[in-house]
N, C-alpha and C. Protein backbone atom coordinates (compact mmCIF):
# COMPACT_ATOMS: atom_id res chain seq x y z
N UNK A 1 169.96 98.41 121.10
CA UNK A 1 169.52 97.65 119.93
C UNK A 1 168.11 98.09 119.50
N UNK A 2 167.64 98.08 118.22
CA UNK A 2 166.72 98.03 117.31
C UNK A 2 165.80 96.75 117.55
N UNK A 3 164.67 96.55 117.56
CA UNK A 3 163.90 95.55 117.48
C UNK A 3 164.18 94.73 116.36
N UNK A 4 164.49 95.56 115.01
CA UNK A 4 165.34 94.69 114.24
C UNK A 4 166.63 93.93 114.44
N UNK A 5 166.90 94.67 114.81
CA UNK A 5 168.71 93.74 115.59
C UNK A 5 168.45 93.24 116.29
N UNK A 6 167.68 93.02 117.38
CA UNK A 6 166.94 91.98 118.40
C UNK A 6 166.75 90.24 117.43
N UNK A 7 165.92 91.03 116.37
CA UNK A 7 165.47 89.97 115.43
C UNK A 7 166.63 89.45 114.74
N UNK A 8 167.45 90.13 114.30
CA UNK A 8 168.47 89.85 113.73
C UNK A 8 169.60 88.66 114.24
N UNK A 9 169.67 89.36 115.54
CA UNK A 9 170.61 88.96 116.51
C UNK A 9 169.68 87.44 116.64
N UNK A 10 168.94 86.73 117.17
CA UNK A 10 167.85 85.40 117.46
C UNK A 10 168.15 85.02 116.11
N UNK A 11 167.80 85.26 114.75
CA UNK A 11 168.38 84.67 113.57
C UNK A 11 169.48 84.06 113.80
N UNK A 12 170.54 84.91 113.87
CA UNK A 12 171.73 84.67 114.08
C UNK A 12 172.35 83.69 114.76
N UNK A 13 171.63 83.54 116.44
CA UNK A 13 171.89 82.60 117.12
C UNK A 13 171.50 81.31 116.92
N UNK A 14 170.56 81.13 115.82
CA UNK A 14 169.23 80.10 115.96
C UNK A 14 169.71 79.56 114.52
N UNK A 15 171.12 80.06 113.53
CA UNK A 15 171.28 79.77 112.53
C UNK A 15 169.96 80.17 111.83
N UNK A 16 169.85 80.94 111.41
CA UNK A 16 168.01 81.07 110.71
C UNK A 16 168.16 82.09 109.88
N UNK A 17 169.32 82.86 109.69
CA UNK A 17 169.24 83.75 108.83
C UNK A 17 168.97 83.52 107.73
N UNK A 18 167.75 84.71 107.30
CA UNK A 18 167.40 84.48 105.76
C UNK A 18 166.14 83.39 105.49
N UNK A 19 166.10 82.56 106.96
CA UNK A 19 164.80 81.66 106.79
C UNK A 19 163.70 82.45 107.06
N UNK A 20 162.59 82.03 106.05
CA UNK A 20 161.33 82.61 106.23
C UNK A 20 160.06 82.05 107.08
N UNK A 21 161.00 80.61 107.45
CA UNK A 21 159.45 79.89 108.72
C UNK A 21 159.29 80.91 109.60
N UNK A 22 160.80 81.49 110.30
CA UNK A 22 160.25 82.42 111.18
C UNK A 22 160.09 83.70 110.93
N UNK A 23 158.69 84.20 110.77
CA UNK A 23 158.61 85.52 109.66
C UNK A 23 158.88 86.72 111.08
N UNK A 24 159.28 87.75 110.39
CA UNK A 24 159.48 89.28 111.18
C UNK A 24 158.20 89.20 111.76
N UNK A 25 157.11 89.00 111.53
CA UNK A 25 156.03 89.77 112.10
C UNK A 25 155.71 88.64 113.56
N UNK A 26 155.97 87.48 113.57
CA UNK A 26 156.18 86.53 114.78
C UNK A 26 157.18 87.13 115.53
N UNK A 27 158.34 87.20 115.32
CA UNK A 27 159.37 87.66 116.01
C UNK A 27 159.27 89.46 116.31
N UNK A 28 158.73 89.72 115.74
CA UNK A 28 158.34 91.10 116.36
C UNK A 28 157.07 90.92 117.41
N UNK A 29 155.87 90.33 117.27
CA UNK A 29 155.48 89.86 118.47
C UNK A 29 156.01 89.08 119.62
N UNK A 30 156.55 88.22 119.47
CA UNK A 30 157.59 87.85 120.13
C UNK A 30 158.51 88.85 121.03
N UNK A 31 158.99 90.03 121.00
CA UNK A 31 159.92 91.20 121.01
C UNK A 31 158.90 91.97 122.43
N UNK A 32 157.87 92.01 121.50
CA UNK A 32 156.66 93.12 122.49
C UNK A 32 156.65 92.05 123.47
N UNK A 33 155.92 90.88 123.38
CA UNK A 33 155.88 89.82 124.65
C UNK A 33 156.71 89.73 125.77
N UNK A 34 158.16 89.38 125.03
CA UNK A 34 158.84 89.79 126.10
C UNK A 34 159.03 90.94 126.88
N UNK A 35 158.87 91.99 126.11
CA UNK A 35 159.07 93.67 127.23
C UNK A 35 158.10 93.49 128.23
N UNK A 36 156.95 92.96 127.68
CA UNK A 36 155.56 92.83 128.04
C UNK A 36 156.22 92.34 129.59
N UNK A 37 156.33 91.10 129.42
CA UNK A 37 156.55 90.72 130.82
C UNK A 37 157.45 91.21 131.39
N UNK A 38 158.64 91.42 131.06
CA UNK A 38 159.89 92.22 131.78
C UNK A 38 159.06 93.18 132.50
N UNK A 39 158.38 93.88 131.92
CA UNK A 39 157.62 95.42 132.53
C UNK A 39 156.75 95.13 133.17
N UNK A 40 156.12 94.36 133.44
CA UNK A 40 155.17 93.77 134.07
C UNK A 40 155.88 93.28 135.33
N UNK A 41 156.89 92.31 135.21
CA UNK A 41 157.34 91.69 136.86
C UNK A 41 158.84 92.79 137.20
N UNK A 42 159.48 93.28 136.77
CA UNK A 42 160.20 94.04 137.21
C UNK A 42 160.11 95.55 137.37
N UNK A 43 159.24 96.05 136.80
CA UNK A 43 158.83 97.69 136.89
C UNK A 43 160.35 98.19 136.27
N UNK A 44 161.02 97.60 134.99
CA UNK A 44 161.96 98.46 134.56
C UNK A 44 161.52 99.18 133.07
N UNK A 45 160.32 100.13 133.13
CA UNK A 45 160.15 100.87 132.05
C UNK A 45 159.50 102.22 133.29
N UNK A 46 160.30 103.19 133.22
CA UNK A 46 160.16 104.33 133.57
C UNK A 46 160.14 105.47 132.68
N UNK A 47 159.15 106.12 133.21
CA UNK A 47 158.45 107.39 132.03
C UNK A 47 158.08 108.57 133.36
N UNK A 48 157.80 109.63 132.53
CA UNK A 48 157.00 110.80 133.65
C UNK A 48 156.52 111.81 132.39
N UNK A 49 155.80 112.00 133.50
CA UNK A 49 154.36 112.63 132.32
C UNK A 49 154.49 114.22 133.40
N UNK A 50 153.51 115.08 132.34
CA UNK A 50 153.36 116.29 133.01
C UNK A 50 152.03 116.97 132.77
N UNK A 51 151.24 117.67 133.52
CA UNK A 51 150.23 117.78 132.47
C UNK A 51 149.94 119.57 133.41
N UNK A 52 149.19 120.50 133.12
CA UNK A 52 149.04 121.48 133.84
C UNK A 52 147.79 121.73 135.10
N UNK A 53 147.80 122.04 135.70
CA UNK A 53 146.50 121.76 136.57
C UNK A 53 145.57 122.82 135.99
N UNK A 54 144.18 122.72 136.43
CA UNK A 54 143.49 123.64 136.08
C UNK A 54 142.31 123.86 137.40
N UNK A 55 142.47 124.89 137.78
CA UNK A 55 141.13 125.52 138.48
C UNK A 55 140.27 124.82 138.79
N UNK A 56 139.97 124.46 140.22
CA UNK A 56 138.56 123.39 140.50
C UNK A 56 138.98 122.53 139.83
N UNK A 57 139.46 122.23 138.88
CA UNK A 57 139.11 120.57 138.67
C UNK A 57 140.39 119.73 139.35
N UNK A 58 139.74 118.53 139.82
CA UNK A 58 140.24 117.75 140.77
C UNK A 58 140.74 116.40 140.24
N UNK A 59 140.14 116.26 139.05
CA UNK A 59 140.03 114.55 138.12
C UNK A 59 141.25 115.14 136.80
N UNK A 60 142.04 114.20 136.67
CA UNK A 60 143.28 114.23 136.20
C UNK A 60 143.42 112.46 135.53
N UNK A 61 143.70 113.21 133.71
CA UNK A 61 143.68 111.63 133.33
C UNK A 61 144.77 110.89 133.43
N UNK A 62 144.59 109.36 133.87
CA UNK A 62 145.79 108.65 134.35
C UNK A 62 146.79 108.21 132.91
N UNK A 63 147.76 108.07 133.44
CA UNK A 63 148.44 108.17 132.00
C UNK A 63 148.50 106.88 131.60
N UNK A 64 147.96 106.58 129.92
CA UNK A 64 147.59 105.34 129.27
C UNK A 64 148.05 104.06 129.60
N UNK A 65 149.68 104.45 129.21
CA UNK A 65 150.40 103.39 129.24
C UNK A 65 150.61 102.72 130.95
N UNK A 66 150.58 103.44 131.67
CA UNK A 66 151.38 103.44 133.25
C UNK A 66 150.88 102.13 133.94
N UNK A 67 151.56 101.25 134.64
CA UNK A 67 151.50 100.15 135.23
C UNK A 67 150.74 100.62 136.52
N UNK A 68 151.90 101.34 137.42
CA UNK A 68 151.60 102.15 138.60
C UNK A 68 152.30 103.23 138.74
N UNK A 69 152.23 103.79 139.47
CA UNK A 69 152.48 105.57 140.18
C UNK A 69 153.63 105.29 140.85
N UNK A 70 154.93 105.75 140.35
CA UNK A 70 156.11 105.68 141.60
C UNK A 70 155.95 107.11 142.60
N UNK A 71 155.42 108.23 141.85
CA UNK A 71 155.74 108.99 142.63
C UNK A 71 154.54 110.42 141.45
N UNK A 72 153.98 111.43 143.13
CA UNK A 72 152.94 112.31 141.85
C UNK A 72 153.90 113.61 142.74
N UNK A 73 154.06 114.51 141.77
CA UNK A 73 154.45 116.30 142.50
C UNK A 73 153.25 116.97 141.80
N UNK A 74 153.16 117.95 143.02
CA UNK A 74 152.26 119.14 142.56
C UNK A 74 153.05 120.42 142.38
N UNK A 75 153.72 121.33 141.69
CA UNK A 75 154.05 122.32 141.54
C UNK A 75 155.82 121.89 142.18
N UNK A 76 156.25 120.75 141.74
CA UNK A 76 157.37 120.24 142.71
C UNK A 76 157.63 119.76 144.03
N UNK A 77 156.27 119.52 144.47
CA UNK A 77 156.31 119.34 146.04
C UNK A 77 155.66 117.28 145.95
N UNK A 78 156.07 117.03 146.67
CA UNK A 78 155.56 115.23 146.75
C UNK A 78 153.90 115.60 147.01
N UNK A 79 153.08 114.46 146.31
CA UNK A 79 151.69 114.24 146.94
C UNK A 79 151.57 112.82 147.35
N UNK A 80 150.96 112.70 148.64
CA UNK A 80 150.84 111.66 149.28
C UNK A 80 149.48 110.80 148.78
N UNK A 81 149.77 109.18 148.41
CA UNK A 81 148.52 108.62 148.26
C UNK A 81 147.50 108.19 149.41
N UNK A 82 146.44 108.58 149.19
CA UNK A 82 145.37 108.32 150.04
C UNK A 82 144.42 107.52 149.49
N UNK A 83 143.21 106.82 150.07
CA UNK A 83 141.75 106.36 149.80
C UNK A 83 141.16 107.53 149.76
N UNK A 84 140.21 107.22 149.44
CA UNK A 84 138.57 107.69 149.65
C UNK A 84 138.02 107.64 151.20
N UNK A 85 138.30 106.44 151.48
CA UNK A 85 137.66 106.50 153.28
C UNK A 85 138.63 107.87 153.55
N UNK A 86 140.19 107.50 153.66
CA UNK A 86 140.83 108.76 154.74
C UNK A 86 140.29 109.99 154.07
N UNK A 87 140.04 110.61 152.25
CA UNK A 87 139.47 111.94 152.67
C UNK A 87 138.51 112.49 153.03
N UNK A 88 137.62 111.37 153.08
CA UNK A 88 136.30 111.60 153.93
C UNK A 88 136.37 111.78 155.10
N UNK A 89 137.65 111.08 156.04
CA UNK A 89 137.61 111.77 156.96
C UNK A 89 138.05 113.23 157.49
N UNK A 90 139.18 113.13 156.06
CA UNK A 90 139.62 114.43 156.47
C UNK A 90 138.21 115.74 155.84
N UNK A 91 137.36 115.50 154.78
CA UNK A 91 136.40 116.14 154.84
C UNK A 91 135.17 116.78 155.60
N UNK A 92 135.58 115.81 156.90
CA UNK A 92 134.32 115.43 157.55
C UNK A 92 133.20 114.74 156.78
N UNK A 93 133.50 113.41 156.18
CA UNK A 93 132.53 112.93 155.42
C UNK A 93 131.76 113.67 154.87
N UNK A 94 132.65 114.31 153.67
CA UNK A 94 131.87 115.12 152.32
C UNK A 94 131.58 116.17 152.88
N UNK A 95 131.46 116.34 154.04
CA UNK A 95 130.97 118.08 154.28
C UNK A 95 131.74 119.33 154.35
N UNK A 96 132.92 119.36 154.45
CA UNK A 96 133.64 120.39 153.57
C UNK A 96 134.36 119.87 152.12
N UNK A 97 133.50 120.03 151.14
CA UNK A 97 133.82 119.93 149.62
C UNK A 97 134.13 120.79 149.24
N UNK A 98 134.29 122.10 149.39
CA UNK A 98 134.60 123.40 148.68
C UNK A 98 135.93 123.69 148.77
N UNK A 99 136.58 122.84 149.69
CA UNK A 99 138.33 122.49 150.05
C UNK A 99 139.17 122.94 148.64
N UNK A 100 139.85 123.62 148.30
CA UNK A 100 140.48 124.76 147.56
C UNK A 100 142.30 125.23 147.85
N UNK A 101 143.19 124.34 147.18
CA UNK A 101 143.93 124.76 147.91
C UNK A 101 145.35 124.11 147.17
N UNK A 102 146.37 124.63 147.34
CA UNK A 102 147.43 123.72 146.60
C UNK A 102 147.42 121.96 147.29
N UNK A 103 147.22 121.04 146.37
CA UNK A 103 146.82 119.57 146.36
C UNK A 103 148.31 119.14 147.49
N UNK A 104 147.76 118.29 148.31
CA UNK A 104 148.72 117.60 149.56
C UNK A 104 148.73 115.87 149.10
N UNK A 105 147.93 115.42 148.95
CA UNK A 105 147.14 114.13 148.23
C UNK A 105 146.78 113.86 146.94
N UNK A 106 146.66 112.28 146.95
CA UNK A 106 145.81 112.35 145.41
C UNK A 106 145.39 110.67 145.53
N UNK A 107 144.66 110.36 144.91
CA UNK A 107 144.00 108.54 145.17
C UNK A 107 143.82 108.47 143.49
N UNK A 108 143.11 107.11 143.21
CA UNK A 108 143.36 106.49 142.16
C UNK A 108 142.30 105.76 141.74
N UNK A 109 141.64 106.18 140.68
CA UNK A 109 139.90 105.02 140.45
C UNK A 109 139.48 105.40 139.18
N UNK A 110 139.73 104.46 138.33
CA UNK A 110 139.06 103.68 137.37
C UNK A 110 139.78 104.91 136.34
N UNK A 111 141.04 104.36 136.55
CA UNK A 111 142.32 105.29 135.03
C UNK A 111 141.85 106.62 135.30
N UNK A 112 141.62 107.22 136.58
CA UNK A 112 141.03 108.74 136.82
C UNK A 112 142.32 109.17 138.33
N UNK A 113 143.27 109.83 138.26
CA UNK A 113 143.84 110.95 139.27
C UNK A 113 142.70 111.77 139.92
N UNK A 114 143.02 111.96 141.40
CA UNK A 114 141.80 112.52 141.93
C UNK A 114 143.16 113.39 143.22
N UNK A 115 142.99 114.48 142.57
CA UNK A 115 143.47 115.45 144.03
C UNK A 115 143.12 115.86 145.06
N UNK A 116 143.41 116.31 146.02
CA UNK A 116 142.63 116.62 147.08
C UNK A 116 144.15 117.86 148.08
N UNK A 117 144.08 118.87 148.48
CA UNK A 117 142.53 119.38 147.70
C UNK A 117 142.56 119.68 146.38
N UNK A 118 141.45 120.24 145.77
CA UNK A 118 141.05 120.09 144.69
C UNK A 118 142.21 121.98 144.28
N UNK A 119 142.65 121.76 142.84
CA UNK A 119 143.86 122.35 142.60
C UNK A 119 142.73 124.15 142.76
N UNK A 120 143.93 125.23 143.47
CA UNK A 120 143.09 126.64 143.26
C UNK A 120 143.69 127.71 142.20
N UNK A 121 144.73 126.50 141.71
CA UNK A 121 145.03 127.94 140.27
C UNK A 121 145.13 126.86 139.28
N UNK A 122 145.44 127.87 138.18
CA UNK A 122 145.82 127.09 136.65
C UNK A 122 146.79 127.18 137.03
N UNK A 123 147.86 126.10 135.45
CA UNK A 123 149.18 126.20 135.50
C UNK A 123 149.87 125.76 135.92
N UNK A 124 149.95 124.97 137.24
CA UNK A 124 150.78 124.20 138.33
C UNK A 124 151.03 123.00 136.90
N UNK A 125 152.26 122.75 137.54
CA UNK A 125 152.79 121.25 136.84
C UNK A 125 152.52 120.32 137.73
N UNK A 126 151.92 119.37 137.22
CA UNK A 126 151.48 117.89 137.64
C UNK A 126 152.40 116.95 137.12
N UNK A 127 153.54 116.59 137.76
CA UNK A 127 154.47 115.48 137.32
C UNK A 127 154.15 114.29 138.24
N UNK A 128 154.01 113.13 136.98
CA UNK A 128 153.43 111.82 137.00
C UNK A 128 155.11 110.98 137.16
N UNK A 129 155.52 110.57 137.69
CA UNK A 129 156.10 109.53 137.90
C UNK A 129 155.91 107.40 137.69
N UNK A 130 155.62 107.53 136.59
CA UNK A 130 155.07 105.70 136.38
C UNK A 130 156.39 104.88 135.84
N UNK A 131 155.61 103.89 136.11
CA UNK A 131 156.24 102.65 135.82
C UNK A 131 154.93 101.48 134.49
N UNK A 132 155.44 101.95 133.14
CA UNK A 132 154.86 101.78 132.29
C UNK A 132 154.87 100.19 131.64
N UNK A 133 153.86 100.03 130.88
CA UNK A 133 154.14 98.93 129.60
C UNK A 133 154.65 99.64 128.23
N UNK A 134 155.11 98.52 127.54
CA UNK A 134 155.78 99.24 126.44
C UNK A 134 154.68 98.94 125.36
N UNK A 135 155.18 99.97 124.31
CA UNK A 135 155.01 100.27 123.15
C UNK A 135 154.60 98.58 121.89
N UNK A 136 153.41 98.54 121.47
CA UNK A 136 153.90 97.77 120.01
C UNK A 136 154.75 97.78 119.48
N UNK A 137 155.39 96.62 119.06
CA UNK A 137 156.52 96.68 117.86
C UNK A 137 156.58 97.00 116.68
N UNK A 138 157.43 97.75 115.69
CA UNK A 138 157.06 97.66 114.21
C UNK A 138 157.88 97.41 114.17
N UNK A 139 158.84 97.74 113.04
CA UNK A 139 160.10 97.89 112.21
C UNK A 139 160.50 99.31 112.57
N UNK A 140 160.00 99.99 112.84
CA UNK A 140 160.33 101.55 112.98
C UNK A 140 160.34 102.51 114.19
N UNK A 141 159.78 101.25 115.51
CA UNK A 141 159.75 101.81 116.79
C UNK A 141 161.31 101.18 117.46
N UNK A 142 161.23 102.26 118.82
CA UNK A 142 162.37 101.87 119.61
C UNK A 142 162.38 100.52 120.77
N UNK A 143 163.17 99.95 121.32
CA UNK A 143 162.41 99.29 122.70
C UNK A 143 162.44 100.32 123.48
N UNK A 144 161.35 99.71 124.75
CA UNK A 144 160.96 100.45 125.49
C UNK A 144 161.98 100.16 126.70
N UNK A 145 162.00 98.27 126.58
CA UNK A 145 163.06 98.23 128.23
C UNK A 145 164.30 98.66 127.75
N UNK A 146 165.22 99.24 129.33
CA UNK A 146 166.69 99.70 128.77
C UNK A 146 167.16 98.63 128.01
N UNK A 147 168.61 99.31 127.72
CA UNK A 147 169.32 98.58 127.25
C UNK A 147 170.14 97.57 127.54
N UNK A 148 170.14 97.39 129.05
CA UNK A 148 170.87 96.04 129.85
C UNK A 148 170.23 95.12 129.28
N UNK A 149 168.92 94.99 128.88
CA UNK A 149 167.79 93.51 128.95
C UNK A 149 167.75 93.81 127.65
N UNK A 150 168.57 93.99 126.82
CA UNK A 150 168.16 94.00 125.10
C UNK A 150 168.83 92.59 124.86
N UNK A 151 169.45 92.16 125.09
CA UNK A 151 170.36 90.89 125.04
C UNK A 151 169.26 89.39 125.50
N UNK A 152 168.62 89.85 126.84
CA UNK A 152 167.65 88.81 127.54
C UNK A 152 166.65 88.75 126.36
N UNK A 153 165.82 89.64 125.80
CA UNK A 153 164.82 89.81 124.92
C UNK A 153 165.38 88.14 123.72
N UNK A 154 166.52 88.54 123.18
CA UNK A 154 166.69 87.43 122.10
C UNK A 154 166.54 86.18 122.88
N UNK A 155 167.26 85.91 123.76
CA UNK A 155 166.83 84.61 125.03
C UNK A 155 165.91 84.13 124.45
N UNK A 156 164.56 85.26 124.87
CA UNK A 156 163.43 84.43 124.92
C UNK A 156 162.95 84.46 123.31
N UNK A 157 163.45 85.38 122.30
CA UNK A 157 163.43 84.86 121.02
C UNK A 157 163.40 83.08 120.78
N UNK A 158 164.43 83.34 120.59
CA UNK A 158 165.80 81.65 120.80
C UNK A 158 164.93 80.68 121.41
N UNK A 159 164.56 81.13 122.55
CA UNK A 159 163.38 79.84 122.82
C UNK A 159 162.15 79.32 122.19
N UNK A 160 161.91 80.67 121.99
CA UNK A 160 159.79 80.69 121.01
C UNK A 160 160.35 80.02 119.68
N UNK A 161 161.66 80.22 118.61
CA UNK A 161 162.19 79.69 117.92
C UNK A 161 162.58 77.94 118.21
N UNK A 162 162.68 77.79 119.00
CA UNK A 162 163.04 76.14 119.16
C UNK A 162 161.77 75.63 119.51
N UNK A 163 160.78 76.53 120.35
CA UNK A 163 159.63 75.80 120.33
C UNK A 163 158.42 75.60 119.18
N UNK A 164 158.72 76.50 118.51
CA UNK A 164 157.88 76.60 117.21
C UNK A 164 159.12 74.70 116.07
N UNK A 165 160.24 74.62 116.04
CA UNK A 165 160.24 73.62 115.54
C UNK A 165 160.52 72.53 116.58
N UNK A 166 159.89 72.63 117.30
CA UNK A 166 159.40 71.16 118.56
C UNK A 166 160.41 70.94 119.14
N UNK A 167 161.99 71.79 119.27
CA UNK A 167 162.95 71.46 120.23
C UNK A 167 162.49 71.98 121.39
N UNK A 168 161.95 70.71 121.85
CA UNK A 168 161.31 71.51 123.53
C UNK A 168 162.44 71.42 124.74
N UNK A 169 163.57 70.57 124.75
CA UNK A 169 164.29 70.20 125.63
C UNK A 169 165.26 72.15 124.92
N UNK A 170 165.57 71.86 124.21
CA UNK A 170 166.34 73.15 124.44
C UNK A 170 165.30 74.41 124.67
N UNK A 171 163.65 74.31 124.42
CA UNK A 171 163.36 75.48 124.38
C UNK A 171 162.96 75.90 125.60
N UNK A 172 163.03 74.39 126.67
CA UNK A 172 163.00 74.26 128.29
C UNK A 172 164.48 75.24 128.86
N UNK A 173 165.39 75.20 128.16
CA UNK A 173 166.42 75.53 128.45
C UNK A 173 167.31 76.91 127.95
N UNK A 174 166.11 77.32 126.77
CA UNK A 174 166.43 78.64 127.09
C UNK A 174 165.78 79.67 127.85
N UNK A 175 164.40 78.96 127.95
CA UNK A 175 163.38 79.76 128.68
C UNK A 175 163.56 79.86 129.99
N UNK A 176 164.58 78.83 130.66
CA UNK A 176 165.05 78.66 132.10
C UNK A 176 166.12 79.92 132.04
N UNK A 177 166.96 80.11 131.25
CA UNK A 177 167.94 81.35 130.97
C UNK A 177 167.12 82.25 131.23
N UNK A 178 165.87 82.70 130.49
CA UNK A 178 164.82 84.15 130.15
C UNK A 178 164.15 84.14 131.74
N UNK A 179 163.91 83.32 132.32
CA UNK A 179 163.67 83.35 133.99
C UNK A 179 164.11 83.77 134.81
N UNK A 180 165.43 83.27 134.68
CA UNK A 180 166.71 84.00 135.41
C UNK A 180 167.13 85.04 134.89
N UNK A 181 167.09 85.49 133.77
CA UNK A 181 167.40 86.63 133.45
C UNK A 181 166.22 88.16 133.88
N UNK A 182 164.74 87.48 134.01
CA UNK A 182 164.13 88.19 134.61
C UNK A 182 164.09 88.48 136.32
N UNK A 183 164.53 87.22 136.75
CA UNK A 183 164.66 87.72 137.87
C UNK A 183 165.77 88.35 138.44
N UNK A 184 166.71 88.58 137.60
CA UNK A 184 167.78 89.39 137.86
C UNK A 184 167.43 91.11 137.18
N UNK A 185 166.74 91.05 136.57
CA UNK A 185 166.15 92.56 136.63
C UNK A 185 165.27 92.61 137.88
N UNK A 186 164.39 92.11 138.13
CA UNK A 186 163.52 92.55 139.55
C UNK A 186 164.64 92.76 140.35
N UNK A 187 165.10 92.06 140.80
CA UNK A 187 166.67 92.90 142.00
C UNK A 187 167.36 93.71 141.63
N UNK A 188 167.62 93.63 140.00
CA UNK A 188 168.21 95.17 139.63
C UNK A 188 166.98 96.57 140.14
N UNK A 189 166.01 96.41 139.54
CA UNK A 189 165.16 97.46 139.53
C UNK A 189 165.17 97.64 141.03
N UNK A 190 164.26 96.57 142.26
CA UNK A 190 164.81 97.42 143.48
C UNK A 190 166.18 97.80 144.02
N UNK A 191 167.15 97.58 143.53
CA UNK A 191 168.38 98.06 143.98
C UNK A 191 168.68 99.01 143.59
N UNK A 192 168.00 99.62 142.03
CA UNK A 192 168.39 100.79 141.66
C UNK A 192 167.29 101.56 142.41
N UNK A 193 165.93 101.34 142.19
CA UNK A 193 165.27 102.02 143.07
C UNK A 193 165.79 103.08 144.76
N UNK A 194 166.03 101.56 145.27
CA UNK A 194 166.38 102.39 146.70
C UNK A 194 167.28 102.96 146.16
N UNK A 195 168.58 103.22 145.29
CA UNK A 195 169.52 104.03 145.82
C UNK A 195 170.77 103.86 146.24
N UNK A 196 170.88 105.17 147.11
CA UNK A 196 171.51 105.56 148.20
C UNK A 196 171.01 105.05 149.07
N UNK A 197 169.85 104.70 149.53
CA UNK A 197 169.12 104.96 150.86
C UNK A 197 169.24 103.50 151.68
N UNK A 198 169.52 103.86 152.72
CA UNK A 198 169.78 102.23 153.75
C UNK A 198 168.59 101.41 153.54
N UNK A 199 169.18 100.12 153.43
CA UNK A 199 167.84 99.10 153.21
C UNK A 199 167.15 98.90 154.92
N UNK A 200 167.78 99.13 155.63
CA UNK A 200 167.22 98.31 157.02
C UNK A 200 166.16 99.17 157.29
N UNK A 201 165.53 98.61 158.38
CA UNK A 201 163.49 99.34 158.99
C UNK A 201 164.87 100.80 159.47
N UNK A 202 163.60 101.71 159.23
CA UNK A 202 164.30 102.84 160.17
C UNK A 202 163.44 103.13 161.32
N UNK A 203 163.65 103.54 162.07
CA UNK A 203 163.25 104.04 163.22
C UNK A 203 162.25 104.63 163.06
N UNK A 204 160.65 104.83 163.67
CA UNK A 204 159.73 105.30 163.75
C UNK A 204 159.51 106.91 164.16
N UNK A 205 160.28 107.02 165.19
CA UNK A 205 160.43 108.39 165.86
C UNK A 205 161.76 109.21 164.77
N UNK A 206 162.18 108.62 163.77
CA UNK A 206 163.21 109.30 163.25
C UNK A 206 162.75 110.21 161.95
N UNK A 207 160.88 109.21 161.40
CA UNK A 207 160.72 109.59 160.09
C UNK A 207 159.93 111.28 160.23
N UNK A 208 159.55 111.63 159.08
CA UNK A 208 158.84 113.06 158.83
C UNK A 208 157.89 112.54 159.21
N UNK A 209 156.77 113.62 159.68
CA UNK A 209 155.40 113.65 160.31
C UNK A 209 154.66 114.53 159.35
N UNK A 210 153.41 113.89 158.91
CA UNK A 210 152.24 114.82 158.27
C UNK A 210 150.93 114.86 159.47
N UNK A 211 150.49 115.31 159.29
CA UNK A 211 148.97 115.15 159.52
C UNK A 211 148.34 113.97 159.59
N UNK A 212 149.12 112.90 158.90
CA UNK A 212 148.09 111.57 158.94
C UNK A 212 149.06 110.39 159.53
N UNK A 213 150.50 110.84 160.27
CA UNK A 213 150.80 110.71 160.76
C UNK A 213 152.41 110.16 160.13
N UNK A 214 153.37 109.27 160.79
CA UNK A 214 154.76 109.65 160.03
C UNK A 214 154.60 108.95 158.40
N UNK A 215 155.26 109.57 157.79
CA UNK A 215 156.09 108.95 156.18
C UNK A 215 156.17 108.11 156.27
């Protein structure tokens, strides 16, 4: 669906077609609000960014929109998140800085990517893996959450609509729907997340080993 058909569709349900109390430009805020939170408590807006590395430089801009980091590659290979304390230790507290080398790591401070080590060629692909907020609404943009939760979005239309003309008992009751409907994306999103992969603890001695000790 269209953010217009979103709108359309809440008309529709709310008998309102063609009424002008509730203008497009409410209900298109309305539209963003809801993604807003969907993307916010369920992490279902996924994006990946790419950007090229460059020589010595180590600071990499974080990408605008991005909530958090599901996952960073350097040249296709995983980078592991670290602090600042652990690469200091692995620096020997700042004293080997000249560290040069295809990036193993990377940490996170103040909307700034920080590699380590610091990248030794141009060119490498830096694929960003996030979990984003969406887009403003117009008339002319797409949604951002899939398309399972295009249906939940009018929900919470339908409600902001009953609460704007003071039906609060139903607008208690659709907003109880838009609740449950969010929390059935958070269990979607980790279920799609994991996968394949067994939910139970795995075994300690079973996982990969780095340097800073297992995965």
């Amino acid at each position: 669906m269209t953010p217009q058909e979103v709108i359309d569709q809440a008309r529709e349900m709310y008998n309102a077609v063609g009424d002008n109390y509730f203008s497009d430009e409410m209900l298109f805020n309305l539209v963003y609000l809801a993604e807003k939170q969907l993307a916010m408590l369920s992490n279902c807006i996924e994006k990946t960014y790419t950007t090229p590395s460059v020589a010595s430089q180590r600071e990499y801009e974080y990408p605008t929109k991005a909530i958090s980091i599901k996952r960073l590659e350097y040249a296709g290979q995983k980078l592991d998140p670290i602090d600042f304390q652990l690469e200091d230790t692995m620096t020997l507290n700042g004293g080997a800085t000249d560290i040069s080398s295809d990036p193993k790591f990377y940490s996170v401070w103040k909307d700034t990517l920080y590699l380590f080590p610091t990248p030794a060629t141009s060119d490498d692909t830096i694929t960003i893996y996030t979990f984003d907020r969406p887009d403003r609404v117009t008339t002319t943009s797409l949604l951002d959450v899939p398309v399972r939760y295009h249906m939940d979005l009018v929900i919470f239309l339908v409600a902001h609509m009953n609460m704007k003309d003071q039906n609060f008992a139903a607008y208690r009751e659709f907003m109880s729907e838009w609740k449950e409907a969010v929390q059935r994306a958070i269990r979607y999103q980790k279920k799609r997340l994991r996968g394949d992969a067994f939910a139970g603890v795995k075994n300690e001695d079973d996982l990969d080993v780095t340097i800073l000790g297992a995965i």
